[in-house]
C-alpha atoms as a PDB file:
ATOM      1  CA  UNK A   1     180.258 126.756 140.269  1.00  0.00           C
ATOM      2  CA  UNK A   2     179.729 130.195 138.372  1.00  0.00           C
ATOM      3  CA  UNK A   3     180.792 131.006 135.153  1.00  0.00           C
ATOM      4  CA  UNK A   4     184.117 131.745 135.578  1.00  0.00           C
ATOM      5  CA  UNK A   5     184.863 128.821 137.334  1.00  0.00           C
ATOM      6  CA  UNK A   6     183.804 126.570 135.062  1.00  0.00           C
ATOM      7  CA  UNK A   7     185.340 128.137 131.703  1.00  0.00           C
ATOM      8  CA  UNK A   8     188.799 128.044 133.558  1.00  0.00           C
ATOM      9  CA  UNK A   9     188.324 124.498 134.679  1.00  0.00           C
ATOM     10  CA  UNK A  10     187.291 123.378 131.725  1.00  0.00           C
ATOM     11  CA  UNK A  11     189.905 124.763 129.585  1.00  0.00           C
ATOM     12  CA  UNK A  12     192.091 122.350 130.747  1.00  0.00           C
ATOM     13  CA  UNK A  13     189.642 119.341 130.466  1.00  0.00           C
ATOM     14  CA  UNK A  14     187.971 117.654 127.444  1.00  0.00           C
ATOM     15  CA  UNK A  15     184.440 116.323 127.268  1.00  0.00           C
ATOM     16  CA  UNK A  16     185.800 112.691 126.860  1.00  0.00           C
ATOM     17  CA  UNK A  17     187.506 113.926 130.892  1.00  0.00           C
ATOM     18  CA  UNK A  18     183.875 114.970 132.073  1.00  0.00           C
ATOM     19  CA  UNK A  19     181.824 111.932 130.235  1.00  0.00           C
ATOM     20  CA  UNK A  20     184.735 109.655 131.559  1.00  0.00           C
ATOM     21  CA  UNK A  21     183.466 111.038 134.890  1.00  0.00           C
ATOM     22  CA  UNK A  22     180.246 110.955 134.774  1.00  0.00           C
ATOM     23  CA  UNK A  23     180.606 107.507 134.242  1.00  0.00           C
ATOM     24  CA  UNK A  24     182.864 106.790 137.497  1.00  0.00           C
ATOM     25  CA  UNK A  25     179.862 109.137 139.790  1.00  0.00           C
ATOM     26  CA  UNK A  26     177.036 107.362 138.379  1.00  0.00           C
ATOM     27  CA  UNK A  27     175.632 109.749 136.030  1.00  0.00           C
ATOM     28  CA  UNK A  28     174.154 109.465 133.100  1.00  0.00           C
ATOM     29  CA  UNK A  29     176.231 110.459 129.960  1.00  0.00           C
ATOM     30  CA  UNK A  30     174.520 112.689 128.308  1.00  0.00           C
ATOM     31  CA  UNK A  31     176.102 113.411 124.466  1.00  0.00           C
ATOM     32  CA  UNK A  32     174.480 115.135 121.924  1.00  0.00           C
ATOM     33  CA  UNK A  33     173.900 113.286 118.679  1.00  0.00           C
ATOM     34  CA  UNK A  34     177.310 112.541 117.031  1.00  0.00           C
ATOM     35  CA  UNK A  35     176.322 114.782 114.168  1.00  0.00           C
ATOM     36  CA  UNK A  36     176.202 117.654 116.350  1.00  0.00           C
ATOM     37  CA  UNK A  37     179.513 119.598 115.657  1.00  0.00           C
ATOM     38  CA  UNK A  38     181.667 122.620 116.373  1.00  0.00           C
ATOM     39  CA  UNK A  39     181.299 125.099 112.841  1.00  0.00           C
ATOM     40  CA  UNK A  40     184.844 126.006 113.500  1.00  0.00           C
ATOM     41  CA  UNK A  41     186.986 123.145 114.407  1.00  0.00           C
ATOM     42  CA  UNK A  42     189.017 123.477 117.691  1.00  0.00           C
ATOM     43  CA  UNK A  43     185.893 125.673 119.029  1.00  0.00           C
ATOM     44  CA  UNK A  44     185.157 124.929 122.934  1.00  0.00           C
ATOM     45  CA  UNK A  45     181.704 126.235 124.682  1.00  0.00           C
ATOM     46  CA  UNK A  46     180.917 125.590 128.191  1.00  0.00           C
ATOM     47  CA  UNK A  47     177.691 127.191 130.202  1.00  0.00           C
ATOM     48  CA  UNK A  48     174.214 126.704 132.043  1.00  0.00           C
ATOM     49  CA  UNK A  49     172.078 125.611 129.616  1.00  0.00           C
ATOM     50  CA  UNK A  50     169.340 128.483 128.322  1.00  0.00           C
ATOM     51  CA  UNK A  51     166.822 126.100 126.292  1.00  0.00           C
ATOM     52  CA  UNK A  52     164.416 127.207 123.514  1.00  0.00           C
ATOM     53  CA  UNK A  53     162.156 124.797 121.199  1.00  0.00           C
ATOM     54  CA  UNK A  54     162.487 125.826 117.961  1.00  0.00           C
ATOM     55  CA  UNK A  55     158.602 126.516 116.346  1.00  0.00           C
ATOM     56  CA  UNK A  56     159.770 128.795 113.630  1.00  0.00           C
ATOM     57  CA  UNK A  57     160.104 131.990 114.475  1.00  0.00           C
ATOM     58  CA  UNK A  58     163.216 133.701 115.639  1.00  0.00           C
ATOM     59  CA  UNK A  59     161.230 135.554 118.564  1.00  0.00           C
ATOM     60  CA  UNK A  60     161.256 132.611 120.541  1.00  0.00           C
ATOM     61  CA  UNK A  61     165.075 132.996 120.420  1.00  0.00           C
ATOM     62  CA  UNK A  62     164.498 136.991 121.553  1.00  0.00           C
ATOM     63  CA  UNK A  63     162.516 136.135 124.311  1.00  0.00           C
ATOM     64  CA  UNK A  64     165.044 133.057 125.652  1.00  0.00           C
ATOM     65  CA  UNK A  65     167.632 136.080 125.595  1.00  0.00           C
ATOM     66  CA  UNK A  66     165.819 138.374 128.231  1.00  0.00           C
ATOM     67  CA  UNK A  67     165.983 135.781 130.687  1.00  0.00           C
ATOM     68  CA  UNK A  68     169.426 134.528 130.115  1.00  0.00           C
ATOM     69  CA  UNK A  69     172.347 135.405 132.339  1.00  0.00           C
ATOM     70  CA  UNK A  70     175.867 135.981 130.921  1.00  0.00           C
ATOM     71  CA  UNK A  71     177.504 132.453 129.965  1.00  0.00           C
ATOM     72  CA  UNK A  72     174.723 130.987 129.087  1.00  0.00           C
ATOM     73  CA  UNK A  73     174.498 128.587 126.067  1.00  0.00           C
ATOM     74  CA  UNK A  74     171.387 129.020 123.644  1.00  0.00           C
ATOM     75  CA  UNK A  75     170.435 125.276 123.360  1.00  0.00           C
ATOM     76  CA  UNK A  76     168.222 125.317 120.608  1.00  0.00           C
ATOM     77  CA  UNK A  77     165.412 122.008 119.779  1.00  0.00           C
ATOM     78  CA  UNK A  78     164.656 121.765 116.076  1.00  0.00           C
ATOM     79  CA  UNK A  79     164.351 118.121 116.354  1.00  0.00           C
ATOM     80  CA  UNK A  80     167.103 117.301 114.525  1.00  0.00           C
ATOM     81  CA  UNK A  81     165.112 118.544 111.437  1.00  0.00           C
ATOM     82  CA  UNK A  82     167.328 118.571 108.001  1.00  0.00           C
ATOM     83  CA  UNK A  83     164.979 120.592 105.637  1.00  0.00           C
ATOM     84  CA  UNK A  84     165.359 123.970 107.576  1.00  0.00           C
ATOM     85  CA  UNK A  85     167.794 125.706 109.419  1.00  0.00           C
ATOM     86  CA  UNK A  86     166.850 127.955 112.424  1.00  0.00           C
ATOM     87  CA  UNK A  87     169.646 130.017 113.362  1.00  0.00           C
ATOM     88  CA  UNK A  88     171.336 132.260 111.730  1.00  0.00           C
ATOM     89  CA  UNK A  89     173.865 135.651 111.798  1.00  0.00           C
ATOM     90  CA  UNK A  90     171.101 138.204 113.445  1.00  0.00           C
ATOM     91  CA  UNK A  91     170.256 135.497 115.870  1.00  0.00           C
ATOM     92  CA  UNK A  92     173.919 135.198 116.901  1.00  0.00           C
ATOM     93  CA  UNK A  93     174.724 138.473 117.336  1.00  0.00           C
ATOM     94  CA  UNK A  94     171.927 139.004 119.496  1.00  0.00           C
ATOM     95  CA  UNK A  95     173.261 135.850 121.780  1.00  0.00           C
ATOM     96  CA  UNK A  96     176.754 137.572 121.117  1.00  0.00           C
ATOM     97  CA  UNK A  97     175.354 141.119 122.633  1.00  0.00           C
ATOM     98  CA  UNK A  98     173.329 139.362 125.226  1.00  0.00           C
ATOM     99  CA  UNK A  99     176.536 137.546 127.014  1.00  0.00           C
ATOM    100  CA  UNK A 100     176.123 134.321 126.124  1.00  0.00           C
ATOM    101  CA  UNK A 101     178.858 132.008 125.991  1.00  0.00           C
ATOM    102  CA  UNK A 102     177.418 130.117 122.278  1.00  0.00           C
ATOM    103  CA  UNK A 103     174.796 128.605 120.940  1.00  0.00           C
ATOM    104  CA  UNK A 104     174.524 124.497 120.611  1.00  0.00           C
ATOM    105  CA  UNK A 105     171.371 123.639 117.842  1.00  0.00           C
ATOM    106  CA  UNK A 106     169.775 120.273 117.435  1.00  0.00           C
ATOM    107  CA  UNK A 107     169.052 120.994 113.708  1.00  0.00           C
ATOM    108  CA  UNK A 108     171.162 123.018 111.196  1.00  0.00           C
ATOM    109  CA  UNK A 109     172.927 126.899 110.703  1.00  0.00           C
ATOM    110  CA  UNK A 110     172.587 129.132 107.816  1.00  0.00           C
ATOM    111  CA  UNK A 111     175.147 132.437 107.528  1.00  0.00           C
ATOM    112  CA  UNK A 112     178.662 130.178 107.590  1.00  0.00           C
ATOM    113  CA  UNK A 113     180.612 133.210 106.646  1.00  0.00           C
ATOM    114  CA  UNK A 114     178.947 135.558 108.559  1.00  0.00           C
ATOM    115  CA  UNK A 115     179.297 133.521 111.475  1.00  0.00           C
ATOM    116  CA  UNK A 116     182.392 132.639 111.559  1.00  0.00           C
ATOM    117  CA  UNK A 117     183.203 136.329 111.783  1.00  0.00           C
ATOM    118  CA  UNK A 118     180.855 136.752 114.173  1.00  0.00           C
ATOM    119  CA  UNK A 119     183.326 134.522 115.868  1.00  0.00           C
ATOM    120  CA  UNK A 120     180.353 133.324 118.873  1.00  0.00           C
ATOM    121  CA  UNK A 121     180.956 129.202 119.507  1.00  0.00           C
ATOM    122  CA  UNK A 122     178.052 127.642 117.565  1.00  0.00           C
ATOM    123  CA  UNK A 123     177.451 123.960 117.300  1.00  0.00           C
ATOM    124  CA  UNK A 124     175.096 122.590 114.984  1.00  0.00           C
ATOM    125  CA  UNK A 125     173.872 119.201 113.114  1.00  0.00           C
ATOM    126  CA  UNK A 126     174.958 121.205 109.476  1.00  0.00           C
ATOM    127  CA  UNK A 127     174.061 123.707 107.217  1.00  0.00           C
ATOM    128  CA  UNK A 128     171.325 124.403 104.979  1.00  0.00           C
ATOM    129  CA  UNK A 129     170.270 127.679 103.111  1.00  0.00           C
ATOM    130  CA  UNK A 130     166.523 128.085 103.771  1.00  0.00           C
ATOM    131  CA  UNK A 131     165.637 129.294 106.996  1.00  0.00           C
ATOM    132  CA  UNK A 132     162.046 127.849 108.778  1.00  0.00           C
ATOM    133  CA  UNK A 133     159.359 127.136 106.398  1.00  0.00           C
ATOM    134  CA  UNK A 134     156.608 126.945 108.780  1.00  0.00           C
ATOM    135  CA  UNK A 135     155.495 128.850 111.647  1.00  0.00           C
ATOM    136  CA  UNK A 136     154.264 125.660 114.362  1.00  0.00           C
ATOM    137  CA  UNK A 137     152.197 126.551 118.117  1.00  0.00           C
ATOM    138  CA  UNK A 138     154.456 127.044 120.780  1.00  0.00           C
ATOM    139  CA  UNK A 139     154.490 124.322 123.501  1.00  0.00           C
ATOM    140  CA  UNK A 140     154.003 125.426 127.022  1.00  0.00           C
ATOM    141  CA  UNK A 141     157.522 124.595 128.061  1.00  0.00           C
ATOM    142  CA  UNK A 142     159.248 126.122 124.336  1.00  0.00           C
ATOM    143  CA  UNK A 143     161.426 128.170 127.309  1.00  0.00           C
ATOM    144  CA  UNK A 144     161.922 125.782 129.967  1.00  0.00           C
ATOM    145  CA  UNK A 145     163.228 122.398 128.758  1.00  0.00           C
ATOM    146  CA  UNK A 146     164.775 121.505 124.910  1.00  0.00           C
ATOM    147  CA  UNK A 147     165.258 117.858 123.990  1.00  0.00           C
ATOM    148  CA  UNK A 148     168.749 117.266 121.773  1.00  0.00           C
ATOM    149  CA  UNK A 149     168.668 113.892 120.801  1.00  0.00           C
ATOM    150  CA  UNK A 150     168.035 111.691 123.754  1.00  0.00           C
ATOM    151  CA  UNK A 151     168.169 113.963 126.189  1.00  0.00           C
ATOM    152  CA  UNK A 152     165.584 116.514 127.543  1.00  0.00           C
ATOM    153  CA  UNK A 153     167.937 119.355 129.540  1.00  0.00           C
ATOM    154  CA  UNK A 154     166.968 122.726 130.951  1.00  0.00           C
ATOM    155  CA  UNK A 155     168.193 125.558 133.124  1.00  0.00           C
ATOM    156  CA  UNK A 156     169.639 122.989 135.631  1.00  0.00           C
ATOM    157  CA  UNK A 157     171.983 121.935 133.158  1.00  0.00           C
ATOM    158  CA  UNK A 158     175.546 122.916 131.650  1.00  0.00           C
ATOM    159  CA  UNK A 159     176.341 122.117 128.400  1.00  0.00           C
ATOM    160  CA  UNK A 160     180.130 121.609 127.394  1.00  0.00           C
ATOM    161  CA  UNK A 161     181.561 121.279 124.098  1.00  0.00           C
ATOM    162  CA  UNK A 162     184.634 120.370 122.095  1.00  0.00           C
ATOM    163  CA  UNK A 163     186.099 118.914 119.298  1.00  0.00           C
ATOM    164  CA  UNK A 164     184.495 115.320 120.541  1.00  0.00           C
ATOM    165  CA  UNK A 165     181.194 116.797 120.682  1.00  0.00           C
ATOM    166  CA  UNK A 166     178.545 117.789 123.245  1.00  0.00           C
ATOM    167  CA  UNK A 167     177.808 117.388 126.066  1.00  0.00           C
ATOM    168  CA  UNK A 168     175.206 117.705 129.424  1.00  0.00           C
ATOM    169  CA  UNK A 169     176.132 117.732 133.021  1.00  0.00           C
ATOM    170  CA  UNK A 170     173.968 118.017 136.165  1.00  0.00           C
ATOM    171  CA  UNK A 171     175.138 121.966 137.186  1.00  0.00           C
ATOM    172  CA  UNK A 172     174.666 120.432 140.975  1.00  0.00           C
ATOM    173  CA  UNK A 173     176.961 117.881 140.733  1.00  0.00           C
ATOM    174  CA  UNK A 174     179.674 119.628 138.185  1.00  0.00           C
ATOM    175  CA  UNK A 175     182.226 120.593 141.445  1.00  0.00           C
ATOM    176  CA  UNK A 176     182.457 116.616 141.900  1.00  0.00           C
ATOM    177  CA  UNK A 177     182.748 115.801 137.935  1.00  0.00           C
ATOM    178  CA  UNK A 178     185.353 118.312 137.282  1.00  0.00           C
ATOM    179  CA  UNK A 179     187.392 116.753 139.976  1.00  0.00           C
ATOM    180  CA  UNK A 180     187.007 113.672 139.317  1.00  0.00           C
ATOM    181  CA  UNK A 181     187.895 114.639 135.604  1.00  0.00           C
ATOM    182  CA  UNK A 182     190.791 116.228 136.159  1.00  0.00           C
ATOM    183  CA  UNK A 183     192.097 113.167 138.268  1.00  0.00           C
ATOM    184  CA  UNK A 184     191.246 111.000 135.356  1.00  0.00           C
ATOM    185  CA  UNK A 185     192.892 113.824 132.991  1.00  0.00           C
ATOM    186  CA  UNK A 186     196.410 113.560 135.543  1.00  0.00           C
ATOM    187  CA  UNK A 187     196.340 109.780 135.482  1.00  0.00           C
ATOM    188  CA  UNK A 188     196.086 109.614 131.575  1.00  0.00           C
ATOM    189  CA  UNK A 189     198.549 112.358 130.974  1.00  0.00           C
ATOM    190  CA  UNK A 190     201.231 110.113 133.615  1.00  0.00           C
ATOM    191  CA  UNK A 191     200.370 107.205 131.394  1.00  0.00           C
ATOM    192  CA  UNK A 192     201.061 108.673 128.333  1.00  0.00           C
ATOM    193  CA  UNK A 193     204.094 110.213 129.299  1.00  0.00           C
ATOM    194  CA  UNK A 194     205.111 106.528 130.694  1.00  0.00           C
ATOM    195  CA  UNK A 195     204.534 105.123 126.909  1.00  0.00           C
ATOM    196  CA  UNK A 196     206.265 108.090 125.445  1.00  0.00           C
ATOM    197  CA  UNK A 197     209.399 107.009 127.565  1.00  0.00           C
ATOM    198  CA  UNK A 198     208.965 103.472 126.705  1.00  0.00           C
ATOM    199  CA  UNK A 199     207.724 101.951 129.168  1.00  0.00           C
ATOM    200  CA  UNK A 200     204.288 100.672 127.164  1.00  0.00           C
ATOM    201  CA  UNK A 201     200.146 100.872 128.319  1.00  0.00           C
ATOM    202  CA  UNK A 202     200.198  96.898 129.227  1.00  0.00           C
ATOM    203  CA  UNK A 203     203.183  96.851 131.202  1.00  0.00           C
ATOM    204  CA  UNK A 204     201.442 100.029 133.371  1.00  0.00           C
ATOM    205  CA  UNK A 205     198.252  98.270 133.825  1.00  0.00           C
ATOM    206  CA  UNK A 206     199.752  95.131 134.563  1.00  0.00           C
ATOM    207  CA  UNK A 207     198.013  93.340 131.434  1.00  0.00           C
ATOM    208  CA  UNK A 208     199.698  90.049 132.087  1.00  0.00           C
ATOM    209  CA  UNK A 209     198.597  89.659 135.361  1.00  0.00           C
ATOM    210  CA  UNK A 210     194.618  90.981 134.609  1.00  0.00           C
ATOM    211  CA  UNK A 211     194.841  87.827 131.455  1.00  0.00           C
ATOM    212  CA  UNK A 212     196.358  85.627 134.252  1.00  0.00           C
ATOM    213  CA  UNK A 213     193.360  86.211 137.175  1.00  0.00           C
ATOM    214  CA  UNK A 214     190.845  86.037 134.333  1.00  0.00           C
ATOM    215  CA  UNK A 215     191.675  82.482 133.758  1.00  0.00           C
ATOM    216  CA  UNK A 216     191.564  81.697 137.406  1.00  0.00           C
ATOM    217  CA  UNK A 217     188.048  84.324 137.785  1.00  0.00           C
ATOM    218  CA  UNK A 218     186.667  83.902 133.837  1.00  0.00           C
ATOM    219  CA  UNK A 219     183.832  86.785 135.534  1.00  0.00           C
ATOM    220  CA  UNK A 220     186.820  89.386 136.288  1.00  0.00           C
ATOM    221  CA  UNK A 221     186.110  92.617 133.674  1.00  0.00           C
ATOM    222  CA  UNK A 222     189.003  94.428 132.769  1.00  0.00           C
ATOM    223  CA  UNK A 223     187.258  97.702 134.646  1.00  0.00           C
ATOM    224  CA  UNK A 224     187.463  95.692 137.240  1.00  0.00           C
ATOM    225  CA  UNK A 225     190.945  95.361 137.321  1.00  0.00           C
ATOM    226  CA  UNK A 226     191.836  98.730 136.442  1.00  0.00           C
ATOM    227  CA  UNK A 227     190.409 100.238 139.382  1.00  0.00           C
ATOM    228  CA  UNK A 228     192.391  97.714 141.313  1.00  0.00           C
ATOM    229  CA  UNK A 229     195.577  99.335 139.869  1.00  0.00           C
ATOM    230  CA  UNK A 230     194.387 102.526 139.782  1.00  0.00           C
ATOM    231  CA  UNK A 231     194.508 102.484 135.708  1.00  0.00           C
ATOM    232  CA  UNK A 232     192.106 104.973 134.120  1.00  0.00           C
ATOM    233  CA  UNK A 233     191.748 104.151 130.472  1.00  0.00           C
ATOM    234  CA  UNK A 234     188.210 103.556 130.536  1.00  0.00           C
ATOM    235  CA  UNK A 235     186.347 105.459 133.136  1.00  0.00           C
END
């Protein structure tokens, strides 16, 4: 899927559509800590993944740039540090005049108001005004992998983001999660439209009769039934 396939995809998808998804395919769902956040509410990002580990100095960031393709997300690794930020106005409009797509930081922003004219999606753990107070040695891998939270992702990878958070998809397998998104995305919209016209959520998933074969089948998961009716609520 290139770049332009996957913005326009996206755009009509949400990253509770792609984790919902991932869990239906078997893949792991992959979210960025819940603190990680858009800087500008109703911002959306979606790319391959250009990692960096964060060691201090912004020519790491420089150097992530000359290999990056346009659409690419700067995923940035500070370790979730809170006593320094990392990135910052200069380092955005460099990612701006490079072609990427945003920047996603596990660790904090500094330059609010600069960046926000800047206008490039940025998505960070918060703010704080002091840039890096140390200068650490650079791992082997500070350009091939960058760990955000759990999860250790790298060129292989697309990031999406929204107003729900962030989160990491398999590139490989992102034809079959977007489709099976925007089925889920179709079946909830149907639903909703159903409880807007009265008709309510229980009555469409046939509630009574899931309560009824759990007393006969005490085992039965409600998962379970939904994919029997073709319900979509949870996956």
């Amino acid at each position: 899927m290139d770049h332009e396939e996957l913005r326009r995809r996206f755009a009509t998808l949400t990253t509770a559509h792609i984790a919902d998804a991932c869990l239906r395919a078997g893949v792991p769902v992959r979210c960025a800590p819940t603190g990680v956040r858009a800087m500008t509410p109703g911002t959306r990002v979606a790319g391959r993944v250009a990692p960096a580990r964060h060691v201090g100095s912004v020519d790491l960031f420089l150097e992530a740039f000359e290999d990056a393709a346009p659409g690419d997300v700067l995923v940035v690794d500070n370790g979730g540090r809170v006593d320094e930020s990392c990135v910052g106005d200069l380092v955005a409009l460099e990612a701006q005049a490079a072609g990427l797509a945003g920047i996603v930081i596990w660790g904090l922003h500094r330059d609010t108001a600069d960046l926000r004219v800047i206008g490039l999606p940025l998505f960070s753990a918060g703010t704080l005004s002091t840039g890096p107070l140390r200068l650490d040695e650079r791992p082997k891998d500070a350009l091939e992998a960058a760990t955000v939270g759990d999860w250790t992702v790298g060129r292989a990878d697309l990031v999406l983001g929204d107003d729900d958070g962030v989160l990491f998809v398999p590139a490989d397998r992102a034809g079959e999660l977007f489709t099976l998104a925007e089925g889920i995305r179709d079946t909830e919209r149907r639903q909703a439209e159903r409880i807007r016209a009265g008709e309510s959520l229980r009555a469409q998933v046939r509630f009574d009769v899931y309560l009824a074969r759990r007393r006969e089948e005490p085992g039965l998961t409600f998962r379970e039934h939904l994919r029997a009716v073709g319900g979509a609520i949870e996956e």
